[in-house]
N, C-alpha and C. Protein backbone atom coordinates (compact mmCIF):
# COMPACT_ATOMS: atom_id res chain seq x y z
N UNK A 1 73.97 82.69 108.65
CA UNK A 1 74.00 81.39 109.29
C UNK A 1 75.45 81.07 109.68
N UNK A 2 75.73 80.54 111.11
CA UNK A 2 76.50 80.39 111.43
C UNK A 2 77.14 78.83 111.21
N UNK A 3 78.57 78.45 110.77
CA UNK A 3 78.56 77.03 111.40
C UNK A 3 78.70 76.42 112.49
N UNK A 4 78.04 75.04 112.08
CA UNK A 4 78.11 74.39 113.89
C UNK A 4 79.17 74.62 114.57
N UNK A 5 79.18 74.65 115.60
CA UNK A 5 80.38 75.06 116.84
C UNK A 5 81.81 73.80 116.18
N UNK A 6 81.05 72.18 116.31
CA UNK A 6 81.97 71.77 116.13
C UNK A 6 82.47 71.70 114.59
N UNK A 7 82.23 71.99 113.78
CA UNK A 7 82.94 72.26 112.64
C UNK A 7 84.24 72.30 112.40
N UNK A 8 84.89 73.12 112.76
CA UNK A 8 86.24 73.13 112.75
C UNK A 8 87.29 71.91 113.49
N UNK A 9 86.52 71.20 113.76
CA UNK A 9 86.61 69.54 114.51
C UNK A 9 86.92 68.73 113.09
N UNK A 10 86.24 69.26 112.23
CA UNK A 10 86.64 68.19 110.98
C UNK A 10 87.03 68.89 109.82
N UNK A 11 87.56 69.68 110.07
CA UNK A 11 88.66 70.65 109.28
C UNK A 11 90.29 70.20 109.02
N UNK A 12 90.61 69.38 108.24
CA UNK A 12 91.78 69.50 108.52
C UNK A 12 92.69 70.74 108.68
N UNK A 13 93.40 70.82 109.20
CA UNK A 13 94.42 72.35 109.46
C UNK A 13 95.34 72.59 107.64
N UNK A 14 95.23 71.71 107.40
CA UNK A 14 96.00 71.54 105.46
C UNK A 14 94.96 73.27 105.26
N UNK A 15 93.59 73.05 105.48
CA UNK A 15 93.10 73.75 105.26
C UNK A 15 93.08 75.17 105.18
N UNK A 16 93.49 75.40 106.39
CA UNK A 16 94.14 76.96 106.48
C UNK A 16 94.57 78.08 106.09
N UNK A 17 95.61 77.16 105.73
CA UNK A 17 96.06 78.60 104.68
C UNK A 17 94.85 78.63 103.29
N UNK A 18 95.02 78.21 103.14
CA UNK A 18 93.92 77.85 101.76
C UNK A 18 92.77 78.94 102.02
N UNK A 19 92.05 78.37 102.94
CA UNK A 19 90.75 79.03 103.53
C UNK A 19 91.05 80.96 103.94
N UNK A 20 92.47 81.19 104.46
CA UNK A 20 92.43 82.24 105.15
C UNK A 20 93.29 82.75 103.48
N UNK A 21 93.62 82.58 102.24
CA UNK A 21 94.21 83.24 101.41
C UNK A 21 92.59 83.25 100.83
N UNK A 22 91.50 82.57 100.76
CA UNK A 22 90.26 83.23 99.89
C UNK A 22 89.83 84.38 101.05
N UNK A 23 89.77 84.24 102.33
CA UNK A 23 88.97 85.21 102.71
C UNK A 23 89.88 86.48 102.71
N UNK A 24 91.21 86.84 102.65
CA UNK A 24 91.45 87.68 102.09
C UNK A 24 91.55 87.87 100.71
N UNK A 25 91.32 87.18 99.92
CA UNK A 25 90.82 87.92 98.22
C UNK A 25 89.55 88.36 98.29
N UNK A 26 88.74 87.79 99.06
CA UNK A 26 87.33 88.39 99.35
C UNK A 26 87.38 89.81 100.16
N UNK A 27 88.41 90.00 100.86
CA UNK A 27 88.71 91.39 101.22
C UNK A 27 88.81 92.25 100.48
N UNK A 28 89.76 91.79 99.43
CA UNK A 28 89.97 92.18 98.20
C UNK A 28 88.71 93.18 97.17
N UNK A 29 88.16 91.91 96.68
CA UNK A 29 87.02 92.24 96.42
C UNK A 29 85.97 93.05 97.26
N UNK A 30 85.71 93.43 98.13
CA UNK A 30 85.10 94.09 98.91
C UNK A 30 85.24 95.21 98.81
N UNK A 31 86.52 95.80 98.40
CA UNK A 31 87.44 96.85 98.44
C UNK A 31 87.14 97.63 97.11
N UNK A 32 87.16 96.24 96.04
CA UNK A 32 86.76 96.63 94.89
C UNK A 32 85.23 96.66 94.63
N UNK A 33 84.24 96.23 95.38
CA UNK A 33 82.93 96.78 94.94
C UNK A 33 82.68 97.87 96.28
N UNK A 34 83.43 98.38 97.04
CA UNK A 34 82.58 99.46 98.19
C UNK A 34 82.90 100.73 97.51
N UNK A 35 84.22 100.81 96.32
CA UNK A 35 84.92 101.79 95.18
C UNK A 35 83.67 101.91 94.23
N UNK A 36 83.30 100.89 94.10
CA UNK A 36 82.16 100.89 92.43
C UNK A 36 80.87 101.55 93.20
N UNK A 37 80.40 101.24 94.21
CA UNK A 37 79.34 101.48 94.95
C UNK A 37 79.31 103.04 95.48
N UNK A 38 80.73 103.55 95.65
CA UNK A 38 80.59 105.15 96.10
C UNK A 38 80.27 105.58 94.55
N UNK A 39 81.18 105.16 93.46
CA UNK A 39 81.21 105.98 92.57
C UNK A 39 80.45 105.86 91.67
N UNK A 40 79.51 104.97 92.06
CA UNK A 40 78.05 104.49 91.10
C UNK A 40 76.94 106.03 92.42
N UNK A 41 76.63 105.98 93.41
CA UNK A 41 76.25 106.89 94.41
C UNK A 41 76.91 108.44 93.80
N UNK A 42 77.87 108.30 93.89
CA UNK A 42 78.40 109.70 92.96
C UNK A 42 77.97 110.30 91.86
N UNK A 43 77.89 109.24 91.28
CA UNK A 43 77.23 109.37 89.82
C UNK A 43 76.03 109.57 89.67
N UNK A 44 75.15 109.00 91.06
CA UNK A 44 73.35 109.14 90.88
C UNK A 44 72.93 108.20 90.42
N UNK A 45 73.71 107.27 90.43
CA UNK A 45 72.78 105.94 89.83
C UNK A 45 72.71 104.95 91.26
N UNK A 46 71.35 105.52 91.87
CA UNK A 46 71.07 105.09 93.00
C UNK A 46 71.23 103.60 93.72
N UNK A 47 69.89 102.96 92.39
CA UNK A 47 69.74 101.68 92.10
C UNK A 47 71.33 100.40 92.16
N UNK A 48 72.06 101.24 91.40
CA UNK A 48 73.25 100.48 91.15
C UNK A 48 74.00 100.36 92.33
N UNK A 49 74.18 101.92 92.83
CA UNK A 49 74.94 101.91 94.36
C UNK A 49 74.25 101.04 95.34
N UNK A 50 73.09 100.82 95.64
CA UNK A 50 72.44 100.19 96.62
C UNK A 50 72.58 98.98 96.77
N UNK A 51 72.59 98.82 95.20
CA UNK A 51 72.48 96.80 95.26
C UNK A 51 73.88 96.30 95.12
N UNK A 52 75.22 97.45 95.20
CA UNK A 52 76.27 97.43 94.81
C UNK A 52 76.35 97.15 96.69
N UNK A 53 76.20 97.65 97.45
CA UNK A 53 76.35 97.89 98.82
C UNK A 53 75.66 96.62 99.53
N UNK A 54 74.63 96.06 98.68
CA UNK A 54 73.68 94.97 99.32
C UNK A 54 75.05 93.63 99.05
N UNK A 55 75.49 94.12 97.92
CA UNK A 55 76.56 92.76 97.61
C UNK A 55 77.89 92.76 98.68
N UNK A 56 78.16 94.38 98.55
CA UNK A 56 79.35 94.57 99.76
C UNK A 56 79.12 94.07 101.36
N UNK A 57 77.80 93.89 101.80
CA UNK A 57 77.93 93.26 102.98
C UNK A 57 77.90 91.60 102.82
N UNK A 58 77.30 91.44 102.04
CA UNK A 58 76.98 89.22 101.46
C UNK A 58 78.60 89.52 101.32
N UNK A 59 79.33 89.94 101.29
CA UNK A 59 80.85 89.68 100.32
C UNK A 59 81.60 89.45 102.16
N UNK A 60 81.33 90.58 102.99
CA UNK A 60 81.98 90.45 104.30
C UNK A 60 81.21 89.59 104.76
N UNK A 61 80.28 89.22 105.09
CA UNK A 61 79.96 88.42 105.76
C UNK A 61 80.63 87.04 105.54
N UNK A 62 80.53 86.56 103.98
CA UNK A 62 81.57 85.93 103.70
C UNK A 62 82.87 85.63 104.07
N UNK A 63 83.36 86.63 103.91
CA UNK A 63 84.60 86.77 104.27
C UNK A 63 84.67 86.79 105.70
N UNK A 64 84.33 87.05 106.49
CA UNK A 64 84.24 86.94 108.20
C UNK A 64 84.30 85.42 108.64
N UNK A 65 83.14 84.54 107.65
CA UNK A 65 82.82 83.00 107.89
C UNK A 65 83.99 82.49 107.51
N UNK A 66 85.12 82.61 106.36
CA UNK A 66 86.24 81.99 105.66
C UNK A 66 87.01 82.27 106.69
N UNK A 67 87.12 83.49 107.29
CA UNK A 67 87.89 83.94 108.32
C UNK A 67 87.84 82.76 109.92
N UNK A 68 86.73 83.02 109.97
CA UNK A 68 86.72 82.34 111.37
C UNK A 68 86.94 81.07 111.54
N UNK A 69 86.36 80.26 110.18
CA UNK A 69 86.55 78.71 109.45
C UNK A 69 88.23 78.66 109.88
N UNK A 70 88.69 79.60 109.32
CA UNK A 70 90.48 79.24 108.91
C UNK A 70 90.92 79.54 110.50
N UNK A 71 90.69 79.94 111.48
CA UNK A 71 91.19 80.63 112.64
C UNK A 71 90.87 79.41 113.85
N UNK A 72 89.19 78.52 113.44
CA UNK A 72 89.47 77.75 114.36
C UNK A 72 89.86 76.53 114.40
């Protein structure tokens, strides 16, 4: 789900940095479960890698929305 177009209309700009330092820790994190997710897949523990990978995209997508929030 996207936010409304005008959204960023009632954003104060204070906001910004704020907003664009979580969506890069959420990069962060991304980084650190797409690592757990190969090496859970490595390991053969299918189940774990999959739902490890189901979290790695909810995590970017996230992070894309914090992103775009802080940019407009």
């Amino acid at each position: 789900m996207t936010p409304p177009p005008d959204l960023s209309a009632r954003i104060p700009t204070t906001f910004a940095p704020e907003l664009s330092s979580l969506a890069s820790t959420l990069d962060d994190v991304v980084h650190r479960v797409t690592t757990l997710a190969e090496q859970a897949g490595a390991s053969h523990l299918d189940e774990v890698s999959i739902e490890l990978f189901r979290i790695e995209r909810n995590l970017i997508s996230a992070a894309r929305r914090l992103d775009k929030l802080a940019r407009d």
